[in-house]
C-alpha atoms as a PDB file:
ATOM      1  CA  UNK A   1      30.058  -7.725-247.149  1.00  0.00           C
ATOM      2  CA  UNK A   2      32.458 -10.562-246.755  1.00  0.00           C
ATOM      3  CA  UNK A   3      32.266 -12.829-243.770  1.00  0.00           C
ATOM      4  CA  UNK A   4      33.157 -11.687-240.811  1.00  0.00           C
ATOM      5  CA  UNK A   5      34.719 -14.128-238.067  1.00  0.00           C
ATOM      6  CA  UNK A   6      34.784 -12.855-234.223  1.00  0.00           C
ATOM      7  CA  UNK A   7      37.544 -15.575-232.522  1.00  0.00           C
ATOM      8  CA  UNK A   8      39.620 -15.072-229.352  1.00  0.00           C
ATOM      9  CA  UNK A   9      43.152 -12.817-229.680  1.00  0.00           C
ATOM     10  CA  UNK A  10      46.223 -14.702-229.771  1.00  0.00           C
ATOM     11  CA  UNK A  11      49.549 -13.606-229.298  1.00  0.00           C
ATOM     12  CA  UNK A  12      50.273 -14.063-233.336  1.00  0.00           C
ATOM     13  CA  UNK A  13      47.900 -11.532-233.630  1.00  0.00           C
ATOM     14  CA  UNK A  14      49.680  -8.615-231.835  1.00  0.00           C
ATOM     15  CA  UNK A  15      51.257  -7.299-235.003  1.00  0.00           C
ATOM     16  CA  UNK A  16      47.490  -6.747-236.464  1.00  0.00           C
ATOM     17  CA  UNK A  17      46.454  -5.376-233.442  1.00  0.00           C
ATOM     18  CA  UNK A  18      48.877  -2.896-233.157  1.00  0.00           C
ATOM     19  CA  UNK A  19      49.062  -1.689-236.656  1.00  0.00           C
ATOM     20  CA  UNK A  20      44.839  -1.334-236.104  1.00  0.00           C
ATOM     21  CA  UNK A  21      46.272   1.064-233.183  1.00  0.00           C
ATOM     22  CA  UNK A  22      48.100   2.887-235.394  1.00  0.00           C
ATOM     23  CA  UNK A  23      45.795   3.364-237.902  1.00  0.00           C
ATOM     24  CA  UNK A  24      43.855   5.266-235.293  1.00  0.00           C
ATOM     25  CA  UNK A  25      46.336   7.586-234.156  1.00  0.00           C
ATOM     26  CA  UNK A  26      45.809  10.679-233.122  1.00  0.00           C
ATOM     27  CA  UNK A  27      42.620  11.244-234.393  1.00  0.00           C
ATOM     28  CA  UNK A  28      41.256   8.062-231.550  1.00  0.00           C
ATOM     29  CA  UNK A  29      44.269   7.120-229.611  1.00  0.00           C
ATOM     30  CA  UNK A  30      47.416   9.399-228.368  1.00  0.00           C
ATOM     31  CA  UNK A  31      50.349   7.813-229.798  1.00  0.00           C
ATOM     32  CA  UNK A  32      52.046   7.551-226.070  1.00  0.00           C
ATOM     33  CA  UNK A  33      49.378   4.954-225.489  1.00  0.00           C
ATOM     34  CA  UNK A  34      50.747   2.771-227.812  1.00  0.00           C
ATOM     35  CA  UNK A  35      53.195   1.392-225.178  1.00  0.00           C
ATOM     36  CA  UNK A  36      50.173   0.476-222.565  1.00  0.00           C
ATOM     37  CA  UNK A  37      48.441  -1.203-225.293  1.00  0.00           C
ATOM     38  CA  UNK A  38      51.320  -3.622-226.686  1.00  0.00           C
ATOM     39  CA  UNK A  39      51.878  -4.537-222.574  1.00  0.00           C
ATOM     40  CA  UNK A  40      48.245  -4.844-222.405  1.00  0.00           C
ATOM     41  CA  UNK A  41      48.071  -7.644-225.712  1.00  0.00           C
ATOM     42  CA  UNK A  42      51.546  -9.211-224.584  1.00  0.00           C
ATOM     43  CA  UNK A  43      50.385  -9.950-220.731  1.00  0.00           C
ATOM     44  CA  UNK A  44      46.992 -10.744-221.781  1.00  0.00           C
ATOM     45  CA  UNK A  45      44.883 -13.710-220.327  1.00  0.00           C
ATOM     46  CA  UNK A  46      42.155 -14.112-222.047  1.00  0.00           C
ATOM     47  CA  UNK A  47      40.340 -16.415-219.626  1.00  0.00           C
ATOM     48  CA  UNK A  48      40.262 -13.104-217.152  1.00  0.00           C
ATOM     49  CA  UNK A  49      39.635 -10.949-220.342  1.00  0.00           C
ATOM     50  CA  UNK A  50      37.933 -11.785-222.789  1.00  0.00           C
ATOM     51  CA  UNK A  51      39.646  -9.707-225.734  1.00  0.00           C
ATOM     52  CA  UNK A  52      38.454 -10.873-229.470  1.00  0.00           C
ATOM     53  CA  UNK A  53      39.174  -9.953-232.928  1.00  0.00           C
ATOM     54  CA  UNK A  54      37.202  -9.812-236.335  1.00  0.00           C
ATOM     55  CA  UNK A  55      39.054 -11.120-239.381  1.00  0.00           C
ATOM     56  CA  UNK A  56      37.890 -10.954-242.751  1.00  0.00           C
ATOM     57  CA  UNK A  57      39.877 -12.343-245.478  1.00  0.00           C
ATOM     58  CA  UNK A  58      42.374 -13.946-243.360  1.00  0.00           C
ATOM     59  CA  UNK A  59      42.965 -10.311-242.083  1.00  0.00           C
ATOM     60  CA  UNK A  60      42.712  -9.035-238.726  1.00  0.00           C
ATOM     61  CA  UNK A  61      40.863  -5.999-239.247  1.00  0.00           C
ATOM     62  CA  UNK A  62      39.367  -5.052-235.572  1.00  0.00           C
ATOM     63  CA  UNK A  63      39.641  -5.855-231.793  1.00  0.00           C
ATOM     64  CA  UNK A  64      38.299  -5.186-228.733  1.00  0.00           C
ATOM     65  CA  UNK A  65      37.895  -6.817-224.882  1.00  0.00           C
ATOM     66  CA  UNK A  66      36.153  -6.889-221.471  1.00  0.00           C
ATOM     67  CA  UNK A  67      38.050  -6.394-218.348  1.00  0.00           C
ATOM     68  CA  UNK A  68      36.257  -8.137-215.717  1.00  0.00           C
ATOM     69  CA  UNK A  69      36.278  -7.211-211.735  1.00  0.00           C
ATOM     70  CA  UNK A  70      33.570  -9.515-210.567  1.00  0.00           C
ATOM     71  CA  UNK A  71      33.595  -8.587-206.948  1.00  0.00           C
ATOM     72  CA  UNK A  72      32.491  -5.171-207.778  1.00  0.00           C
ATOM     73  CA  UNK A  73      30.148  -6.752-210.303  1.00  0.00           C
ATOM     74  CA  UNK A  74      31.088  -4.845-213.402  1.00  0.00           C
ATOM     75  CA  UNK A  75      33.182  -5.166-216.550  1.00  0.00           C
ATOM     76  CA  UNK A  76      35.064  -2.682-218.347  1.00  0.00           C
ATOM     77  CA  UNK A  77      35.294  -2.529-222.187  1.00  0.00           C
ATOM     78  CA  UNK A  78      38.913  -2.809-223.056  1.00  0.00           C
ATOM     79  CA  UNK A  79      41.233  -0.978-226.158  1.00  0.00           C
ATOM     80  CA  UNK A  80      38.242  -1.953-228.827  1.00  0.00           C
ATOM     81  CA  UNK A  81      39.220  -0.496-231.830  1.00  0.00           C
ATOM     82  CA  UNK A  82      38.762  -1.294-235.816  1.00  0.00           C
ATOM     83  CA  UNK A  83      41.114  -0.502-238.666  1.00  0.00           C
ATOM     84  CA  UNK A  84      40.683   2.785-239.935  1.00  0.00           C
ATOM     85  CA  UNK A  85      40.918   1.227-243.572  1.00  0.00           C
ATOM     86  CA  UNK A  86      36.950   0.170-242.437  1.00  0.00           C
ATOM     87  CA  UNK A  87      35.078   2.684-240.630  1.00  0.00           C
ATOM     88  CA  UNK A  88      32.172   3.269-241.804  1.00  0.00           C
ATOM     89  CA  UNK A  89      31.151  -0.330-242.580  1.00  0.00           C
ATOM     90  CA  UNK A  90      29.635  -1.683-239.488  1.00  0.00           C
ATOM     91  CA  UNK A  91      32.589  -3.328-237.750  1.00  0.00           C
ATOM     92  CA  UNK A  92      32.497  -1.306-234.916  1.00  0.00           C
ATOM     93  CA  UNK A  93      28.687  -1.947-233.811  1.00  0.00           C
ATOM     94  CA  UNK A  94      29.787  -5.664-234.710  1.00  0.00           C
ATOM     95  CA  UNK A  95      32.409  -5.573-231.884  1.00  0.00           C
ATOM     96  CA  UNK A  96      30.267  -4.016-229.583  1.00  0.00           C
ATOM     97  CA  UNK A  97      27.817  -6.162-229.314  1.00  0.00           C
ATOM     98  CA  UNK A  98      29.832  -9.347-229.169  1.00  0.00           C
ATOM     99  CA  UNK A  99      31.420  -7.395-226.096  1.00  0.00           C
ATOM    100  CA  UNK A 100      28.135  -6.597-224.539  1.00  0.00           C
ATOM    101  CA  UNK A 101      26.844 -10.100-225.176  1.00  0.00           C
ATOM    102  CA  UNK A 102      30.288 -11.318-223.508  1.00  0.00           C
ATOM    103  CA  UNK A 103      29.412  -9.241-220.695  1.00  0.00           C
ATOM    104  CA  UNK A 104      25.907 -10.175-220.288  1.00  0.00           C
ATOM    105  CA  UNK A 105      27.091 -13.856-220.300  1.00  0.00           C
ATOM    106  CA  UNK A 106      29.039 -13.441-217.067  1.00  0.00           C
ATOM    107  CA  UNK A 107      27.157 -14.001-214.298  1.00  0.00           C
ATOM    108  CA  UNK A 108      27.083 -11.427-211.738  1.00  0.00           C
ATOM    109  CA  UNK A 109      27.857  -8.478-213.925  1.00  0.00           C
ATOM    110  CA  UNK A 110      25.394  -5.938-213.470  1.00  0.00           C
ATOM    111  CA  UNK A 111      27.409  -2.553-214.830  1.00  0.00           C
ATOM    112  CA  UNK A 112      29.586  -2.055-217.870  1.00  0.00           C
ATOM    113  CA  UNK A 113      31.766   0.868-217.715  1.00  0.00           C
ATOM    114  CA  UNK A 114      34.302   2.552-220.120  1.00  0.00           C
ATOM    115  CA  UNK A 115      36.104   5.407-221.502  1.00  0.00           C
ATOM    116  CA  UNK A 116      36.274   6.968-224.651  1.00  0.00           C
ATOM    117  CA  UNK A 117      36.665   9.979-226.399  1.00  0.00           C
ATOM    118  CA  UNK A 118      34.693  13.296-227.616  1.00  0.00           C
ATOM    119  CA  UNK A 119      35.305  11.225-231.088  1.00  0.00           C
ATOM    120  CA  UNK A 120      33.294   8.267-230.410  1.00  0.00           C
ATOM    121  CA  UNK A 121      31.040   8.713-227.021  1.00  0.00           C
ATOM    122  CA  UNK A 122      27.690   9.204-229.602  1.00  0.00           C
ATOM    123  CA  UNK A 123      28.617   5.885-231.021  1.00  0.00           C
ATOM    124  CA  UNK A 124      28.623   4.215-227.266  1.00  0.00           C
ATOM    125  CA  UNK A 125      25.197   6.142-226.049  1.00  0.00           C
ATOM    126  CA  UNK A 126      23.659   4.486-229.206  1.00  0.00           C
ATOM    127  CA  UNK A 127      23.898   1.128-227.461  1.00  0.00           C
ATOM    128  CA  UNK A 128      23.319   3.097-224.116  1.00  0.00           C
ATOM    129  CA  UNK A 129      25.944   4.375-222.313  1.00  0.00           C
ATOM    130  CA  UNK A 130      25.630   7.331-220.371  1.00  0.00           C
ATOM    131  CA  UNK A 131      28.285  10.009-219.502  1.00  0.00           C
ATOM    132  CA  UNK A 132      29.457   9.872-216.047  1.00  0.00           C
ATOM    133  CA  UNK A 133      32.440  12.047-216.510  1.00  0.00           C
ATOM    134  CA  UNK A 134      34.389  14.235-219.360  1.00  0.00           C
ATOM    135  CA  UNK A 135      38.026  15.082-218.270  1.00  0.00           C
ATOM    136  CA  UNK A 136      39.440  17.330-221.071  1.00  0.00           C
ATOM    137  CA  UNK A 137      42.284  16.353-222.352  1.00  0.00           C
ATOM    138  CA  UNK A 138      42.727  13.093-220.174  1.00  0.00           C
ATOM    139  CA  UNK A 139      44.259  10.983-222.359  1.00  0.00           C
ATOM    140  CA  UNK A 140      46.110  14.253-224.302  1.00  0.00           C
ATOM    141  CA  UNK A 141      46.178  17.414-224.933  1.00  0.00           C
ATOM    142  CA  UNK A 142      42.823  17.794-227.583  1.00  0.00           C
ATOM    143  CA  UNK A 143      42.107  14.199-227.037  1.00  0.00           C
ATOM    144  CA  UNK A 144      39.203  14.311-223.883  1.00  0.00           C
ATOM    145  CA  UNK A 145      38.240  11.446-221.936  1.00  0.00           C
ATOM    146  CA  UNK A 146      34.786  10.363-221.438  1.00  0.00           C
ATOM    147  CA  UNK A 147      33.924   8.176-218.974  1.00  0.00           C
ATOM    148  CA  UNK A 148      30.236   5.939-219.780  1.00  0.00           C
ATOM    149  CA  UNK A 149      28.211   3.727-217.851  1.00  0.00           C
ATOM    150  CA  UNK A 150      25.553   0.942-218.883  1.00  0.00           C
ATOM    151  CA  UNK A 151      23.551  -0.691-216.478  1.00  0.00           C
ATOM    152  CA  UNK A 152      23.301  -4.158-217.625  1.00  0.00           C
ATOM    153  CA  UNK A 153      21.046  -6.139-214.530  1.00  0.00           C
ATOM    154  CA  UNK A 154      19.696  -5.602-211.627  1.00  0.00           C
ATOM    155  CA  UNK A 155      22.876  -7.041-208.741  1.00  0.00           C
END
């Protein structure tokens, strides 16, 4: 495989980001979220939220993020998500773990929490997660929402 680099978002990177959004609609992502997604990249700090991408080639091929609320001691994983063009090939388990090890880094956080989909939750509970809650068709109709926990450290 060709080398991988994990490196902080910046804004020239929206473009990149949002045609990896694309490339996962509807299958992963409704298309109306598109809109809270580009707001999410263009207001981004990424000193409160830590949001990365992997480029390979030059080529922004996947990204992903931590929300954190440190007075309730958790993080969230944040709109990860990895160019359909390269499923398959490892990317996404890459980009989890450089989240999880983000989130282990901050002290205090002893819960990661996040939601997904029917599509991916067996990826998550891999590293895992467990299902706290399945709304169907919370983010649209066909598309359910699953919400996941990991305990990370005793607070």
């Amino acid at each position: 495989m060709d080398d991988i680099v994990s490196r902080p978002y910046a804004a020239d990177d929206l473009p990149a980001c949002l045609a990896i959004f694309d490339s996962n609609v509807p299958t992963f992502f409704a298309p109306e979220e598109r809109a809270d997604f580009c707001q999410f990249l263009e207001s981004i700090n990424t000193e409160d939220r830590p949001y990365l991408v992997l480029v390979r080639n030059g080529s922004v091929i996947a990204c992903g993020g931590l929300g954190v609320e440190p007075e309730r001691k958790r993080a969230s994983l944040a709109w990860g998500m990895v160019d359909s063009a390269f499923h398959g090939q490892g990317l996404g388990t890459s980009l989890t773990l450089a989240r999880l090890e983000l989130a282990r880094a901050i002290p205090g956080i002893a819960e990661l929490i996040m939601d997904t989909s029917q599509h991916t939750h067996g990826f998550y509970e891999k590293f895992g997660f467990t299902v706290t809650k399945i709304t169907p068709d919370g983010f649209a109709p066909g598309l359910d929402r699953w919400d996941m926990t990991l305990r990370l450290a005793e607070a």
